[in-house]
Protein backbone atom coordinates (compact mmCIF):
# COMPACT_ATOMS: atom_id res chain seq x y z
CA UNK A 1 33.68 54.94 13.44
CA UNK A 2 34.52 53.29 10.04
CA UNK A 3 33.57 49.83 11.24
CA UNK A 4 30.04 51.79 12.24
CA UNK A 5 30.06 53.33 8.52
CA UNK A 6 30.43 49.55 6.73
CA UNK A 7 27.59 48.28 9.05
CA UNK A 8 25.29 50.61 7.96
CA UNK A 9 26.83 50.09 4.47
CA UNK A 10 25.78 46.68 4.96
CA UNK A 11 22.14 47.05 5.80
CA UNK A 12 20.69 47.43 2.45
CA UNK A 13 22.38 44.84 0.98
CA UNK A 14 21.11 42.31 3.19
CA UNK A 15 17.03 43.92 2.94
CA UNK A 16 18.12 43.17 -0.82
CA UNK A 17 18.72 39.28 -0.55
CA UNK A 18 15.89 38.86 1.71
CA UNK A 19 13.99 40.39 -0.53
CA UNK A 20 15.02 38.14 -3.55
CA UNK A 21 14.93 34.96 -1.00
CA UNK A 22 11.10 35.58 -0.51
CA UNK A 23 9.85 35.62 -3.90
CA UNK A 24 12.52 32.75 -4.97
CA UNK A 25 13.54 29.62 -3.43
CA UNK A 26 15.77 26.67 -3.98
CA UNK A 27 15.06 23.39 -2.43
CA UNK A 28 17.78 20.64 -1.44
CA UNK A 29 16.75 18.39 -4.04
CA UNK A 30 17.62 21.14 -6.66
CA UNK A 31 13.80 22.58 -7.84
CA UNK A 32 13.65 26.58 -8.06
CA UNK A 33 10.51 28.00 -6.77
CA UNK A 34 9.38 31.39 -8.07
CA UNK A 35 6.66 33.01 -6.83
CA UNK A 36 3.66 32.56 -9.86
CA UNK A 37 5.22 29.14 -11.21
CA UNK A 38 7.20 26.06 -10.23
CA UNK A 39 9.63 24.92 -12.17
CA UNK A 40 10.52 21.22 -11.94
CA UNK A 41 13.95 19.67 -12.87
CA UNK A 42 14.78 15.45 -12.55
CA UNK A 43 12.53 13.11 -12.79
CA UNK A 44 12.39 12.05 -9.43
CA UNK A 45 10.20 14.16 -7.29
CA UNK A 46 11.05 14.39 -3.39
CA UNK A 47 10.37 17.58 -1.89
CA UNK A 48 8.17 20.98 -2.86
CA UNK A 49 8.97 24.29 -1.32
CA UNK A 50 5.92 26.35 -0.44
CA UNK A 51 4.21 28.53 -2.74
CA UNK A 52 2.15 31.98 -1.84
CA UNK A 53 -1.48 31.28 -3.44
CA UNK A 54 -3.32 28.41 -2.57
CA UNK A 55 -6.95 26.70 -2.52
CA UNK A 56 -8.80 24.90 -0.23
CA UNK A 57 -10.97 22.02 -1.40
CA UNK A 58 -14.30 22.15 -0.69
CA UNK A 59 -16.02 18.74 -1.74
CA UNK A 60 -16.35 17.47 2.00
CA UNK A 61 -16.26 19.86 4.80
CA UNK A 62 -13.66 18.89 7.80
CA UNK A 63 -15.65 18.64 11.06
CA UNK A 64 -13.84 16.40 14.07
CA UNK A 65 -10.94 13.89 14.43
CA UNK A 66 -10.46 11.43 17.51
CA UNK A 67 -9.52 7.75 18.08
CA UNK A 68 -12.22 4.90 18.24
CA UNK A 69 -14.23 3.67 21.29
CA UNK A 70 -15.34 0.51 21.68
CA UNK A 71 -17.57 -1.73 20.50
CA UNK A 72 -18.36 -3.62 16.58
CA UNK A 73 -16.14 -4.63 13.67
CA UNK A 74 -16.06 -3.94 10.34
CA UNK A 75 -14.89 -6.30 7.51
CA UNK A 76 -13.29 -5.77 4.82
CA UNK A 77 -14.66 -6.88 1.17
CA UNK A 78 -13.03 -9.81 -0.97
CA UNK A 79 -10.37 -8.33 -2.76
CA UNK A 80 -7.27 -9.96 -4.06
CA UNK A 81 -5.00 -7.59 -1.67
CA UNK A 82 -3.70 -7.88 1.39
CA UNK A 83 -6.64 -8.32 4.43
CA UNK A 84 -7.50 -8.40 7.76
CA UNK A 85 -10.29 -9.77 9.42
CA UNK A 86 -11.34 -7.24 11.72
CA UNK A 87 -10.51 -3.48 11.36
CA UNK A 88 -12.06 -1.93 14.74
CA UNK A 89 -11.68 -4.15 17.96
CA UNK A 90 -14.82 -2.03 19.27
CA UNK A 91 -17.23 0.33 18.08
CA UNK A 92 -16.59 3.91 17.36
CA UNK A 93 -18.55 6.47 19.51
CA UNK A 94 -18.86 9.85 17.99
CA UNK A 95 -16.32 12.58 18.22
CA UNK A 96 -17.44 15.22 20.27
CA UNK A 97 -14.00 18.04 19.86
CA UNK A 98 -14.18 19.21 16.10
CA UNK A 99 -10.44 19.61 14.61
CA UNK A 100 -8.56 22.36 12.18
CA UNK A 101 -8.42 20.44 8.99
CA UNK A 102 -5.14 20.90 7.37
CA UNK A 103 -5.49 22.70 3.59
CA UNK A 104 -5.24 21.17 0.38
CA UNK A 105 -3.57 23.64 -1.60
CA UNK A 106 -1.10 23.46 -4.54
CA UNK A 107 1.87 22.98 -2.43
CA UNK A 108 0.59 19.35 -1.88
CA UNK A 109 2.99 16.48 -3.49
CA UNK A 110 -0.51 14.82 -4.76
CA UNK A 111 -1.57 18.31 -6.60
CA UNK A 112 1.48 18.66 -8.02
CA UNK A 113 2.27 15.59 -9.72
CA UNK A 114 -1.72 16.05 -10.53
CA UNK A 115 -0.26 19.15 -12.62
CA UNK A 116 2.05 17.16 -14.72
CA UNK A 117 -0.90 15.45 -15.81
CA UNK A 118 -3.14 18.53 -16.72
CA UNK A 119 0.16 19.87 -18.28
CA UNK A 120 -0.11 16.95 -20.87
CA UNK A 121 -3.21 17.40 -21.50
CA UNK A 122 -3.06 21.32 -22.13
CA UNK A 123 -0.31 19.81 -24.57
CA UNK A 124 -2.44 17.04 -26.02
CA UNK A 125 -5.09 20.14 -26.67
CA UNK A 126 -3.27 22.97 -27.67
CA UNK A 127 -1.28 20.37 -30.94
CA UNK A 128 -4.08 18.95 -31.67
CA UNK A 129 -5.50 22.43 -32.83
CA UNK A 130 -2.83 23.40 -34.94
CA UNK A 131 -2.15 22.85 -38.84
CA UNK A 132 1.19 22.74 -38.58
CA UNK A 133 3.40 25.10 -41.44
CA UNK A 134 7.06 24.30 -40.74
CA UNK A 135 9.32 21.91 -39.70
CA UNK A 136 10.05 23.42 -36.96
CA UNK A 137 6.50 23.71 -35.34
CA UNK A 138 6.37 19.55 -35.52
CA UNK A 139 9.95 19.28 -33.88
CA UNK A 140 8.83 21.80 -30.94
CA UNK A 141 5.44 19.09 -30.79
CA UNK A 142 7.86 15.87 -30.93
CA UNK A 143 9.85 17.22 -27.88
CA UNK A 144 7.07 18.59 -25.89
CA UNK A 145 5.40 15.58 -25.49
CA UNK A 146 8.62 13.52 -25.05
CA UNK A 147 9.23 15.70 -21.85
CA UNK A 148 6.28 13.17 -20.22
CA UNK A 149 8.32 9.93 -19.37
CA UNK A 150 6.78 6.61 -17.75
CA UNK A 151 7.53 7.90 -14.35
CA UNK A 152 5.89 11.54 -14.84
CA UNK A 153 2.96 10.41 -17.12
CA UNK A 154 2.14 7.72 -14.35
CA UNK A 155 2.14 9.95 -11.18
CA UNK A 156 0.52 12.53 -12.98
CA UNK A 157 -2.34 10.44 -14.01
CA UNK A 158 -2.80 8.53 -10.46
CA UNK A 159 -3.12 12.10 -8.54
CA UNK A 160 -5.20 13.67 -11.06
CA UNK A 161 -7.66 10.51 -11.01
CA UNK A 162 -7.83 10.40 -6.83
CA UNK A 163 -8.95 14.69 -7.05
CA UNK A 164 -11.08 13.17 -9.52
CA UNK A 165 -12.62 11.04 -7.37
CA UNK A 166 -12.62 12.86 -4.47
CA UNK A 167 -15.14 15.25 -6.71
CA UNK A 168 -17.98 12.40 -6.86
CA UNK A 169 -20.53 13.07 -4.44
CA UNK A 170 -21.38 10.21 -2.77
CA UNK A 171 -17.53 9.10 -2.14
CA UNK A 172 -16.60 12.65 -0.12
CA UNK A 173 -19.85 12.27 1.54
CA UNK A 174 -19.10 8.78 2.70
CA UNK A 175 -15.57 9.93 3.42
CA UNK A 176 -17.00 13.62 5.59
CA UNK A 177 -19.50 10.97 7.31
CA UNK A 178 -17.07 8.19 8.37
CA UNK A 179 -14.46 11.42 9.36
CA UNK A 180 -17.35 12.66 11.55
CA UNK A 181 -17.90 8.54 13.37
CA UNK A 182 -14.65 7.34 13.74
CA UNK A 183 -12.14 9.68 13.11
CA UNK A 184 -9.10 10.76 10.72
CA UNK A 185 -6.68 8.69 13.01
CA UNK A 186 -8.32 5.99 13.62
CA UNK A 187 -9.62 5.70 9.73
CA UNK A 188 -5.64 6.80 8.37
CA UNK A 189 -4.55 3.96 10.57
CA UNK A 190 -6.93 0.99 8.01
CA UNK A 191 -5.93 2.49 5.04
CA UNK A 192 -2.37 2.86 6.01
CA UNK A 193 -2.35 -0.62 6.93
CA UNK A 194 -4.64 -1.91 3.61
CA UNK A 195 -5.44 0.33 1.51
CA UNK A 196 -8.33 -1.78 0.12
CA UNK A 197 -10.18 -0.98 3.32
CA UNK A 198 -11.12 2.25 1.22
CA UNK A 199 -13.80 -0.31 -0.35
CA UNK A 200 -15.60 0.03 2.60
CA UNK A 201 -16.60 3.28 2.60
CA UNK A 202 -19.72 4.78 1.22
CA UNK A 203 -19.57 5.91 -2.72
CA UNK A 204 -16.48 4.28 -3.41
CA UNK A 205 -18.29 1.72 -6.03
CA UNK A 206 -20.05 5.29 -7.35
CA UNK A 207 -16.18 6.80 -7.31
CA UNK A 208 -14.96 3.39 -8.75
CA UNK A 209 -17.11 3.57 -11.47
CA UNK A 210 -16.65 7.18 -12.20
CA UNK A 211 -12.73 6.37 -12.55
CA UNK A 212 -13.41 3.89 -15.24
CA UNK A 213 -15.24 5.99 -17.08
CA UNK A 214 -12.94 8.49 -17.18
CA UNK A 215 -9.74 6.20 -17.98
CA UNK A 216 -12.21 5.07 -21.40
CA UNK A 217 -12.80 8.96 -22.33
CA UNK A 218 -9.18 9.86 -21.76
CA UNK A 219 -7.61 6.84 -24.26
CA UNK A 220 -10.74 7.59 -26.74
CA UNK A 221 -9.62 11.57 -26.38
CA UNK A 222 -6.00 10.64 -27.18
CA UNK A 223 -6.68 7.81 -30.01
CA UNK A 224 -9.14 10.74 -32.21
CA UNK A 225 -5.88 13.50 -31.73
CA UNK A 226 -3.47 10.46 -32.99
CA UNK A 227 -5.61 9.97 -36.13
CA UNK A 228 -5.78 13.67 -36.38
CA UNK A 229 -2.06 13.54 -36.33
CA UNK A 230 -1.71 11.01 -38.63
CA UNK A 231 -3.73 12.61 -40.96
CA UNK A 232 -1.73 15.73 -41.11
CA UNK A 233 0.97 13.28 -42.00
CA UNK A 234 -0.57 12.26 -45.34
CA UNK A 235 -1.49 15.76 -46.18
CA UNK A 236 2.14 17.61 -45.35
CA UNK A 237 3.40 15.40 -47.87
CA UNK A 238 2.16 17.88 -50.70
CA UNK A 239 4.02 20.57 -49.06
CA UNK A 240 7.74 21.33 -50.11
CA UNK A 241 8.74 21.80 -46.61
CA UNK A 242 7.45 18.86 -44.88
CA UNK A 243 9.62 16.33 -48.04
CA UNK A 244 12.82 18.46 -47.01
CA UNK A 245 15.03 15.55 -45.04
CA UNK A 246 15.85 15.74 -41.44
CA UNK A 247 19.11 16.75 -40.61
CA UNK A 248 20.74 15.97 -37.22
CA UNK A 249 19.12 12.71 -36.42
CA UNK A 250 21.84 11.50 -33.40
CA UNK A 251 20.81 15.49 -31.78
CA UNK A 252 17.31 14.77 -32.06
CA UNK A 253 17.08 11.69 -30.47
CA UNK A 254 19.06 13.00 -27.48
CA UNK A 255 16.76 15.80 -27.42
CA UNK A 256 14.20 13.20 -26.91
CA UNK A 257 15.93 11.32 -24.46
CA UNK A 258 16.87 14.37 -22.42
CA UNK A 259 13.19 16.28 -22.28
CA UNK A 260 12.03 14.62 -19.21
CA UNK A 261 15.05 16.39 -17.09
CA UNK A 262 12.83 19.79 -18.67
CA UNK A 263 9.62 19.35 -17.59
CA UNK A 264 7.30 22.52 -17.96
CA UNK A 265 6.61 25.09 -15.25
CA UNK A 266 3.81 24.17 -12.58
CA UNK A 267 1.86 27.09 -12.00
CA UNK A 268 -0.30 27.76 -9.33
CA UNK A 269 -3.53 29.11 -11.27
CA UNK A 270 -3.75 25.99 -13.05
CA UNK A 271 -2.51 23.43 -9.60
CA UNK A 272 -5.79 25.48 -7.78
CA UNK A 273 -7.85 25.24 -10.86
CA UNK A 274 -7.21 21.33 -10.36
CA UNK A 275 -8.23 20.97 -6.58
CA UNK A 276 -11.52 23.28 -7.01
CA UNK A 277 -14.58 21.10 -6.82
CA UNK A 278 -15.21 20.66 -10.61
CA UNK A 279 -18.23 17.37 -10.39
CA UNK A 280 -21.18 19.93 -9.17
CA UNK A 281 -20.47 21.94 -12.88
CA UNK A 282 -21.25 18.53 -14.42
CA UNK A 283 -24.35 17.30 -16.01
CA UNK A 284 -25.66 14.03 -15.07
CA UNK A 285 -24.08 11.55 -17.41
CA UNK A 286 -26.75 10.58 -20.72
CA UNK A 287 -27.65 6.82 -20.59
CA UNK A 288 -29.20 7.06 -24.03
CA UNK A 289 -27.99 8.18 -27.74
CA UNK A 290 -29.80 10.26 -29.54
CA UNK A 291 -29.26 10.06 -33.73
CA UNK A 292 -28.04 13.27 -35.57
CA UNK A 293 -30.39 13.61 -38.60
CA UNK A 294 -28.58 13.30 -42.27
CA UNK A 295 -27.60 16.58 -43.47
CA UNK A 296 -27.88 15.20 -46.63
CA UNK A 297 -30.79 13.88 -46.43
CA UNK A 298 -32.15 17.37 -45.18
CA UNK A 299 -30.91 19.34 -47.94
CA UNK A 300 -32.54 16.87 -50.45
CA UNK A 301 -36.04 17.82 -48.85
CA UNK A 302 -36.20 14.23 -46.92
CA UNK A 303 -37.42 14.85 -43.29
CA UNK A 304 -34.94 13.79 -40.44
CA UNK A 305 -35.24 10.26 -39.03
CA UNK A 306 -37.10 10.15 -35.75
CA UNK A 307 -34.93 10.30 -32.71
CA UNK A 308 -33.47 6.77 -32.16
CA UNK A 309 -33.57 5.28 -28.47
CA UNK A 310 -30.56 2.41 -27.91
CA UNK A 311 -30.61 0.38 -24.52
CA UNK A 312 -28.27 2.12 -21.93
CA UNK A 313 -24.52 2.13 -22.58
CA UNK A 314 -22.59 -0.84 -20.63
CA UNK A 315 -20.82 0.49 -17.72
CA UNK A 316 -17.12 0.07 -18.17
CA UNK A 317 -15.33 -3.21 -16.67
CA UNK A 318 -11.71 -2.94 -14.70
CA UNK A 319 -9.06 -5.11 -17.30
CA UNK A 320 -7.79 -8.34 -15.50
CA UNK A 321 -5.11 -7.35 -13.06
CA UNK A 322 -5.58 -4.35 -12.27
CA UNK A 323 -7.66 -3.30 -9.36
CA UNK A 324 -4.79 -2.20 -7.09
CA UNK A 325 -4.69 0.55 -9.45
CA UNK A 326 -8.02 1.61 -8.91
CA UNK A 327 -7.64 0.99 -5.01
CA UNK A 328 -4.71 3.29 -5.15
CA UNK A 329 -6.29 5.67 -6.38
CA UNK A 330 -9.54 6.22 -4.13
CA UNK A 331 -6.87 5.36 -1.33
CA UNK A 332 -4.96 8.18 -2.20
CA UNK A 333 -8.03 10.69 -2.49
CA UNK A 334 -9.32 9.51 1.14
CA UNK A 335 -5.90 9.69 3.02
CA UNK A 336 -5.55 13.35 1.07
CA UNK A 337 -9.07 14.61 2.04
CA UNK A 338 -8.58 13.06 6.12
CA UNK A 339 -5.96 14.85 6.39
CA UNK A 340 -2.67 12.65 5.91
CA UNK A 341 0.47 14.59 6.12
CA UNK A 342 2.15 15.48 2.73
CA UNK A 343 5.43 13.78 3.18
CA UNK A 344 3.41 10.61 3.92
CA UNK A 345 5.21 7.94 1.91
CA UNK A 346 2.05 6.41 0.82
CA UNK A 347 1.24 9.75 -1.19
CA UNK A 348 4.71 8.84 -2.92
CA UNK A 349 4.26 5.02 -3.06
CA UNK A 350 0.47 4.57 -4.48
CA UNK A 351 0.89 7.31 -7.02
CA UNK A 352 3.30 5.11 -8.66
CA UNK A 353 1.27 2.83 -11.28
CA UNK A 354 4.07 0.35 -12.58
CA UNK A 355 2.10 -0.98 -15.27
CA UNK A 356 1.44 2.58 -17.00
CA UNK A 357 5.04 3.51 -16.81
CA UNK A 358 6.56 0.26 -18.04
CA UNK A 359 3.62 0.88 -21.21
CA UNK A 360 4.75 4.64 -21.63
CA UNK A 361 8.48 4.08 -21.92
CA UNK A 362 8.02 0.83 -23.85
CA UNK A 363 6.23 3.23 -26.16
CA UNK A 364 8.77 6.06 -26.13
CA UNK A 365 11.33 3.25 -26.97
CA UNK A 366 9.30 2.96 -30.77
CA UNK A 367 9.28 6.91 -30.74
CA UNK A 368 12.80 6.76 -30.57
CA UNK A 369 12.85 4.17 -33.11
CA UNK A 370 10.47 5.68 -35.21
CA UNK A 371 12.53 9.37 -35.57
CA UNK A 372 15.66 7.22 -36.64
CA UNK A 373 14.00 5.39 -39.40
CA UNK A 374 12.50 8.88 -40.54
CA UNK A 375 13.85 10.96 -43.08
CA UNK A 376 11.63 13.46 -44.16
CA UNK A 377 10.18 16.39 -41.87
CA UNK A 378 6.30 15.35 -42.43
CA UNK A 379 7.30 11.47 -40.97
CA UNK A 380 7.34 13.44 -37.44
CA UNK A 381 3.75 13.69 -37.45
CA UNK A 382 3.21 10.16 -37.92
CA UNK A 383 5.94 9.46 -34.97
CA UNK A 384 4.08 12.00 -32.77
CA UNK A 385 0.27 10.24 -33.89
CA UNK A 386 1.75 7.04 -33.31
CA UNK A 387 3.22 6.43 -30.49
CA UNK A 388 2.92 9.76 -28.20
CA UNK A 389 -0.36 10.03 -28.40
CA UNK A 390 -2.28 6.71 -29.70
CA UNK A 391 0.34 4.49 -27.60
CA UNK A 392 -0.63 6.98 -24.86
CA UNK A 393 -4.21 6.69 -25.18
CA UNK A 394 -3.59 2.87 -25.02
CA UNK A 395 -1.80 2.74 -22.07
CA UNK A 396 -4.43 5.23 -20.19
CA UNK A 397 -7.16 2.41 -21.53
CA UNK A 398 -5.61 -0.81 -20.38
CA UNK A 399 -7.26 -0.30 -17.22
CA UNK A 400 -10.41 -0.83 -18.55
CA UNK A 401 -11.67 -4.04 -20.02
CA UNK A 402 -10.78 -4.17 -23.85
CA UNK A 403 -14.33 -4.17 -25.09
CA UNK A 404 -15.59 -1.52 -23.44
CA UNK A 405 -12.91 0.94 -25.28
CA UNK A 406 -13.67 0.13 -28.70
């Protein structure tokens, strides 16, 4: 009877902890789930638990999967990457058994790292806004944006670009129509094997192109908050706060060093927010300038210039060596949208941009050297300007041609 009496004794306790197990999880590599947000720790990402809400994309509609038949070959374009000759011993005949097309949601590895990237940038917005009144405020700024190491800053900005792309039109309707021909397997198989076979597919020059542009409007979006910055540093120095010195210098820069293992929470709103078709809200991108009329000049009673007409802006050109990275990218946003599994290790693999993580930590190496020479509280603005944001901007640029920045 007493043994009876503890069982049922035990009963609630147990609905307890399966209670708290659902709404909060622990994976083996050590991140905490919670139900609303993710929270990240390390800066080495392996493994996501899943999270309740989620999104499905809806640039390019699934429809059927199936291997080739037989028949022509495709070849792939001249590219300094690895080729083959011939990609499809025979020609595809058309899939006749549509498939269930596995979600794209914000428990995806690609989304995810896509939200450290958004996370900077909601960073990147929310400083630049602020006229900064204590010493304090500019310390909580430094370490913020120090939390966004090579690793994290280059992840982030691969995924975010390949949802980018996957938003053009013409690339996920060339991707939906090839899907529809040939098949997820069969088309999963190419890229696997070269991922420069994603040349091939219709829009990808339109997505290409679109990728470029952005990469120039990012580093120009950075380099006007780092003058921003940098001009708050000039004008704090008339306030008695900002010339008080800096006390602590060897805890600050370990507070530096140590951010990254901190990153901030993932939530969901903002991880569906990211993977909602965002291109059809866009307007069609202006070829031509048109002059803003002297205020001046207006107030003085002289009528406004007539509208000015330049020729059409020069498409931006990919800088010398780096194509893969632009390969990567729409190679990542077609194996996402056919389907790919998440624990794929391309999805890990082509996500991770060497060249943009060497140029971020090379640049948090002069932050670090740029807090110890500093001795007053207003020199953190001009460490912030410098090389978190401007450096930042830089690094986000070099993929596009140097002249086409300026």
């Amino acid at each position: 009877m007493v043994r009876f009496l503890k069982y049922l004794l035990m009963i609630p306790l147990a609905l307890l902890y399966a209670g708290q197990a659902i709404t909060q999880t622990t994976t083996s590599a050590g991140d905490t789930l919670v139900e609303d947000d993710l929270i990240v720790t390390g800066q080495e990402f392996t493994g996501f638990a899943d999270l309740s809400s989620s999104t499905t994309i809806t640039p390019a509609t699934p429809k059927q999967d199936s291997a080739p038949a037989q028949a022509t070959s495709l070849a792939l374009p001249a590219t300094g990457l690895r080729s083959n000759t011939d990609f499809f011993a025979s020609a595809p005949a058309r899939i006749a058994q549509p498939i269930q097309n596995r979600e794209i949601n914000s428990r995806h590895f690609l989304v995810q790292q896509a939200g450290h990237w958004d996370n900077f940038q909601r960073d990147v917005t929310n400083w630049g806004r602020r006229n900064f009144q204590s010493a304090d405020e500019l310390e909580y700024a430094l370490i913020d944006f120090a939390r966004y190491d090579g690793a994290r800053m280059a992840s982030g900005w691969m995924a975010a670009n390949s949802l980018f792309a996957l938003q053009v039109p013409e690339f996920a309707a060339g991707l939906q129509n090839w899907k529809k021909i040939y098949g997820s397997k069969a088309l999963l198989a190419q890229l696997h094997s070269n991922p420069a076979y994603v040349l091939l597919f219709p829009g990808a020059e339109q997505a290409r192109q679109a990728l470029l542009d952005k990469a120039s409007q990012d580093a120009k979006r950075l380099a006007q908050i780092g003058k921003k910055f940098k001009a708050q540093a000039y004008s704090l120095q008339k306030q008695s706060w900002a010339n008080r010195k800096q006390l602590g210098k060897a805890s600050r820069l370990l507070a530096i060093k140590n951010a990254p293992y901190s990153p901030k929470v993932l939530r969901v709103s903002a991880l569906d927010a990211l993977i909602a078709p965002v291109l059809a809200q866009m307007q069609p991108r202006q070829t031509y300038l048109v002059q803003t009329p002297n205020p001046l000049e207006m107030s003085l009673g002289t009528q406004p210039e007539p509208i000015a007409m330049i020729q059409p802006t020069t498409p931006p050109k990919v800088a010398p060596g780096r194509d893969q990275t632009l390969v990567h990218t729409l190679s990542l946003a077609a194996i996402l949208m056919l389907g790919e599994s998440d624990d794929h290790q391309d999805f890990r693999n082509w996500s991770k941009d060497q060249t943009l993580k060497e140029c971020v930590d090379w640049s948090r190496l002069h932050l670090n050297q740029c807090v110890a020479a500093g001795h007053f509280a207003f020199e953190s603005s001009f460490c912030i300007a410098e090389h978190q944001l401007v450096d930042a901007g830089e690094c986000v640029g070099s993929l596009v041609a140097h002249s086409n920045i300026q």
